[in-house]
Protein backbone atom coordinates (compact mmCIF):
# COMPACT_ATOMS: atom_id res chain seq x y z
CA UNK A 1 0.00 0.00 0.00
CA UNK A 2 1.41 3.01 -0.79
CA UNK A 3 2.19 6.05 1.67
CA UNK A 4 -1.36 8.66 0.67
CA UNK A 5 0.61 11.42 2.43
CA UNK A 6 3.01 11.49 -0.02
CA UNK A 7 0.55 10.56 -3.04
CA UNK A 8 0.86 13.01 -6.23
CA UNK A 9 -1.21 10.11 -8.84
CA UNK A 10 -4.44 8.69 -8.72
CA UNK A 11 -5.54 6.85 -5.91
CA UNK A 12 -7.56 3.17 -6.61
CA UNK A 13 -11.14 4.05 -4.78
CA UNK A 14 -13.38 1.65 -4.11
CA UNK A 15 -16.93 1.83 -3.38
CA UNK A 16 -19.34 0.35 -0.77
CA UNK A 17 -22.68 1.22 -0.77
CA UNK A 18 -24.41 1.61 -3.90
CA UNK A 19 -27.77 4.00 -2.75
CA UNK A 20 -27.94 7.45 -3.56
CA UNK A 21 -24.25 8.72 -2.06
CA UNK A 22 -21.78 6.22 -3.15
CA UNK A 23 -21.74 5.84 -7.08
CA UNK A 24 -22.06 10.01 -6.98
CA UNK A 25 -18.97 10.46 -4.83
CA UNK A 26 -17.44 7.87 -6.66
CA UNK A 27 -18.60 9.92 -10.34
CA UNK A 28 -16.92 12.92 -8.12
CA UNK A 29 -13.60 11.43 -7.76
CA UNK A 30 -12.78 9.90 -10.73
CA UNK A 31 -14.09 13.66 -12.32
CA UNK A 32 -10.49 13.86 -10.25
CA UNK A 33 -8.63 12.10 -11.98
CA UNK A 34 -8.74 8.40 -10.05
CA UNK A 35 -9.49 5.04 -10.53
CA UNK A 36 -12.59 3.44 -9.70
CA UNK A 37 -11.80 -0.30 -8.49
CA UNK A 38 -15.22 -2.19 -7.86
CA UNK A 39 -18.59 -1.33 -6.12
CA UNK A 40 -21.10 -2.98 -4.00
CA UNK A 41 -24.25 -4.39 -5.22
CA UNK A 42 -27.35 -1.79 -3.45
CA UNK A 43 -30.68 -1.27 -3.73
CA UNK A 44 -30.49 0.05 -7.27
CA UNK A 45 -27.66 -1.41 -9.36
CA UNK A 46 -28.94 0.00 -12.91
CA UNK A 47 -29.29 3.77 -11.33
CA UNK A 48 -25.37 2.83 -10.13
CA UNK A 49 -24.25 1.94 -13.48
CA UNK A 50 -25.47 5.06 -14.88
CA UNK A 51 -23.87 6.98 -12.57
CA UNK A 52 -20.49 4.07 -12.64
CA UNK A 53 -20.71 2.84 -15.41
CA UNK A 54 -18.25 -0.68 -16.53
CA UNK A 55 -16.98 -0.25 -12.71
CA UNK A 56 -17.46 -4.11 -11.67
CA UNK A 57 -19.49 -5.07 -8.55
CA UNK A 58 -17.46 -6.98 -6.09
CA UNK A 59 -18.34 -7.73 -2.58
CA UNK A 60 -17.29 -5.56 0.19
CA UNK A 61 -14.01 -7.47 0.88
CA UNK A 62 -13.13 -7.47 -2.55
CA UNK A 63 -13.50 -3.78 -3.05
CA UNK A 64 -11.50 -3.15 0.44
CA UNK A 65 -8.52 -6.02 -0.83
CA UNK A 66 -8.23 -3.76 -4.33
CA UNK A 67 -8.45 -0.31 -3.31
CA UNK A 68 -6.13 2.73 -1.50
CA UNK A 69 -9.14 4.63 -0.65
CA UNK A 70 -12.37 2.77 0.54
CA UNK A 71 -15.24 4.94 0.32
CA UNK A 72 -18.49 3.69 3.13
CA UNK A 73 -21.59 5.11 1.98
CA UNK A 74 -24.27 3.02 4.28
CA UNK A 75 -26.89 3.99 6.18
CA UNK A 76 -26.07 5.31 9.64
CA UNK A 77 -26.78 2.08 11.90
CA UNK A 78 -25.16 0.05 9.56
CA UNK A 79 -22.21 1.19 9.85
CA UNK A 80 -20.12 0.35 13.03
CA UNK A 81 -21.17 -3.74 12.08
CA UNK A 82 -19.72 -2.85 8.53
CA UNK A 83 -16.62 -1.71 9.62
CA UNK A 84 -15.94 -4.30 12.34
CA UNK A 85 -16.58 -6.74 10.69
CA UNK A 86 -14.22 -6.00 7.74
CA UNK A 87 -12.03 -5.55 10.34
CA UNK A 88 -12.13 -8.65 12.06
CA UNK A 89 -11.57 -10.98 9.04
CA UNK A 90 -8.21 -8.97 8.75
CA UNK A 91 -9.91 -6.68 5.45
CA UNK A 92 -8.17 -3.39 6.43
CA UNK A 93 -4.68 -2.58 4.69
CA UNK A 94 -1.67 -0.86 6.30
CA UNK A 95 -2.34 2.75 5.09
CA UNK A 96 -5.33 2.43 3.13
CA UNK A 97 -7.87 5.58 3.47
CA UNK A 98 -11.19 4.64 4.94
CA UNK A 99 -13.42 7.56 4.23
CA UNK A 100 -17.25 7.52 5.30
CA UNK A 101 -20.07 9.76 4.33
CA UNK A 102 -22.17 9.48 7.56
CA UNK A 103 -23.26 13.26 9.02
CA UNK A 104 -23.63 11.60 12.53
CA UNK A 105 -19.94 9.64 13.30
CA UNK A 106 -17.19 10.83 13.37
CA UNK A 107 -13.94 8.50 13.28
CA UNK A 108 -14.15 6.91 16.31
CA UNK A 109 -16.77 4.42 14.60
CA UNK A 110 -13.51 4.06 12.33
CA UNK A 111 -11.86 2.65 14.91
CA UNK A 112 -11.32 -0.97 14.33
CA UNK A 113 -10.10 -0.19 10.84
CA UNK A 114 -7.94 2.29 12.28
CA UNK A 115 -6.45 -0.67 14.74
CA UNK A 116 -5.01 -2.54 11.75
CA UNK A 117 -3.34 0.79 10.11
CA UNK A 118 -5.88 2.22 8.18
CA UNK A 119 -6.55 6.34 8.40
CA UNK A 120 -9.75 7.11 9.18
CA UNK A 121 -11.70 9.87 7.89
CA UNK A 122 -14.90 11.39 7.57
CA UNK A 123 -16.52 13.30 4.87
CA UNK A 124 -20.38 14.80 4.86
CA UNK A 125 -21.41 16.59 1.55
CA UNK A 126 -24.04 18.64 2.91
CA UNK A 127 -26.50 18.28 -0.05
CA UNK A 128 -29.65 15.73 -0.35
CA UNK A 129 -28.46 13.38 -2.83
CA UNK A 130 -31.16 12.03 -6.16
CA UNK A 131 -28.35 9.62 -6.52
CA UNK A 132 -27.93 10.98 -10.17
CA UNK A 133 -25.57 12.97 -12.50
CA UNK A 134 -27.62 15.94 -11.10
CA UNK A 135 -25.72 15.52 -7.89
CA UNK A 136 -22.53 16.40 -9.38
CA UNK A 137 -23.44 19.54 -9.94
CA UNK A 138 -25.01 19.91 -7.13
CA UNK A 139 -21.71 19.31 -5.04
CA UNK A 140 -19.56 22.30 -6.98
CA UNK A 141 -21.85 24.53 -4.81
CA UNK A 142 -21.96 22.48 -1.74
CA UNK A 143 -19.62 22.51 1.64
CA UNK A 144 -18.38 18.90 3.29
CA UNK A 145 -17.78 18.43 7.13
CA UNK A 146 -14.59 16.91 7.52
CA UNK A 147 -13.06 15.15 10.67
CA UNK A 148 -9.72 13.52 10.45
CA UNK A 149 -7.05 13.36 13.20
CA UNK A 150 -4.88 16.13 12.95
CA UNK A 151 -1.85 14.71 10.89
CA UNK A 152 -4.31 14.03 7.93
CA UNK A 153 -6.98 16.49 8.41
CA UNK A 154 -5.14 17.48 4.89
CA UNK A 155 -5.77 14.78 2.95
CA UNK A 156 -9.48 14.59 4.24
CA UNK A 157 -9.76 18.47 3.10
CA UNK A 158 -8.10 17.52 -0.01
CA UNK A 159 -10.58 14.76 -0.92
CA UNK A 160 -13.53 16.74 0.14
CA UNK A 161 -12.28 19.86 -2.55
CA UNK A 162 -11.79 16.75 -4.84
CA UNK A 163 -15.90 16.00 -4.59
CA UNK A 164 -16.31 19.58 -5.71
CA UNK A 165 -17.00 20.97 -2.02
CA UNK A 166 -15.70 23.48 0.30
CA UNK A 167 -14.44 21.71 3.70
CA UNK A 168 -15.64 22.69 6.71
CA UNK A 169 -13.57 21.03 10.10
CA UNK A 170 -16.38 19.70 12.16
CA UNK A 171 -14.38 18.25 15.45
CA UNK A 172 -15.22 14.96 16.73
CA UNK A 173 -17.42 15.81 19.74
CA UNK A 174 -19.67 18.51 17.69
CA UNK A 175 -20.25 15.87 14.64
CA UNK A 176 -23.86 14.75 16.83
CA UNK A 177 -24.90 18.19 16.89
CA UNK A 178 -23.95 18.88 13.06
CA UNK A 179 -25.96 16.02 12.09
CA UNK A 180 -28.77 17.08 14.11
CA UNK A 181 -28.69 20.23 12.47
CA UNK A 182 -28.56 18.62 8.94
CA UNK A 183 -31.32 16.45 9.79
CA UNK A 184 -33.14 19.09 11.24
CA UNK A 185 -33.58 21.32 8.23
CA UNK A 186 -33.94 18.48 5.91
CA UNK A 187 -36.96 17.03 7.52
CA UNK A 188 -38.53 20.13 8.19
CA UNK A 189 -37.96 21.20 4.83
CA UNK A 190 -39.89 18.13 3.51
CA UNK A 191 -42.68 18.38 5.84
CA UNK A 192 -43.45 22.13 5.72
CA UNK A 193 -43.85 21.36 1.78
CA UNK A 194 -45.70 18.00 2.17
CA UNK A 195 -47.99 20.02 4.54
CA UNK A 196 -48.75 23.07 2.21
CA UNK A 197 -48.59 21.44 -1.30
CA UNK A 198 -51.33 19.04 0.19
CA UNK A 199 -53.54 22.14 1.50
CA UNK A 200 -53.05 23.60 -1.74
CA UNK A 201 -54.34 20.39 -3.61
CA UNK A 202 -57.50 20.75 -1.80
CA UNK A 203 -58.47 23.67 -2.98
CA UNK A 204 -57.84 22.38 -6.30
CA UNK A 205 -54.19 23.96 -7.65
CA UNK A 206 -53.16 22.13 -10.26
CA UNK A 207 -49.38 20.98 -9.83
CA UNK A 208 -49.11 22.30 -6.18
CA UNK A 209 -45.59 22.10 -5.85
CA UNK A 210 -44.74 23.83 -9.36
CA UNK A 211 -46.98 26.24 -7.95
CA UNK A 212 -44.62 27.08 -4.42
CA UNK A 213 -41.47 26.38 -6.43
CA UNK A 214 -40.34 29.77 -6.97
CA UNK A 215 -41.62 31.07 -3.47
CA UNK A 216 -39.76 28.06 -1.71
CA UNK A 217 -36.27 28.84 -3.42
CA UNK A 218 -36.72 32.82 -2.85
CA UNK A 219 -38.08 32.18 0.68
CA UNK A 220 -35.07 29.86 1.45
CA UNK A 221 -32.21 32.21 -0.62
CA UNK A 222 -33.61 35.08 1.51
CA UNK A 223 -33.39 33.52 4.70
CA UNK A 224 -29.99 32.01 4.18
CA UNK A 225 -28.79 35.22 3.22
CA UNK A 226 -29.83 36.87 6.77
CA UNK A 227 -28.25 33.90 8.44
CA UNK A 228 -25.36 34.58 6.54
CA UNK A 229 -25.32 37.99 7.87
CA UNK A 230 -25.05 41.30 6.19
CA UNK A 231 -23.73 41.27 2.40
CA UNK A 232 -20.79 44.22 1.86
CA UNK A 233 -22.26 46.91 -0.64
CA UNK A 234 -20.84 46.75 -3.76
């Protein structure tokens, strides 16, 4: 395995989790300029292959045994089991990146990967993911929360500007809170609009939410500008 602090070449990346994150952050990186090794079979393995396309699907071992950086994109309460137990049929490589995608852990759930010489790291793209091309855009506008122990912090940052984002360090005891705030404003989000597209049905609007589009996106511009705080005059 070679030494990623010193990498100036691609980097072999391999994929598990094949939902809505993985085969887009996967697009993302080999945009960069690396190697895409093998996938995981998912949920949707033809909306993958658009996205991946001729990047063979391998099991999870398989991906770890051919890759330098192993990207987890798995639901949240899957994830400690995943990387355990990858970790205790001997998966994780001397220096091989593990990156995850979780909001909510940080590396401590890393750990046991970490044990056998791998660097943990954690990247967030804070956008919701259609687990499409669209997404790729989508990140070139977006910021990551990144959490890495301090000798690689750079290399997480790196990979994170890679995606198309703008880090953001998130330490390890705030990452609970960040996630609650992510989760926060994407559920309300949804149900606010659930709740008044469905009111708006009722009184018989056709197409309720092309109706509220352009209100929802000037409503939401406006109020992240205040929370932004006050724009210089130009």
């Amino acid at each position: 395995m070679s030494d990623p602090l010193r990498r100036d070449g691609r980097l072999g990346v391999g994929i598990i989790g094949a939902g809505r994150v993985g085969p887009v952050i996967g697009a993302a990186l080999a945009g960069a300029g690396h190697a895409i090794t093998g996938i995981t079979s998912g949920s949707d393995d033809d909306r993958a292959s658009a996205v991946l396309p001729d990047v063979p699907i391998l099991d999870a071992l398989e991906v770890v045994r051919r890759s330098e950086l192993v990207v987890v994109a798995v639901p949240h309460d899957q994830l400690p089991a995943l990387i355990t137990g990858i970790a205790e049929v001997g998966g994780w490589q001397l220096g091989q990146l593990v990156l995850h995608t979780d909001p909510g852990h940080g590396i401590e759930v890393l750990r046991p990967a970490a044990a056998s010489g791998a660097i943990p790291l954690a990247v967030h793209p804070a956008i919701a993911f259609t687990g499409t091309s669209v997404d790729l855009r989508q990140l070139q506008a977006s910021y990551a929360a990144v959490t890495a122990p301090a000798a690689v912090l750079p290399i997480a940052q790196a990979l994170a500007v890679e995606m198309g984002c703008e880090p953001v360090v998130i330490s390890e005891a705030d990452r609970e809170a960040y996630a609650d705030a992510i989760q926060t404003v994407t559920e309300f989000s949804r149900s606010i609009i659930a709740q008044s597209t469905s009111r708006l049905g009722e009184l018989g609007i056709e197409n309720p939410g092309g109706y509220l589009s352009a209100l929802v996106q000037s409503t939401v511009e406006r109020a992240l500008r205040d929370a932004s705080g006050p724009q210089p005059l130009l």
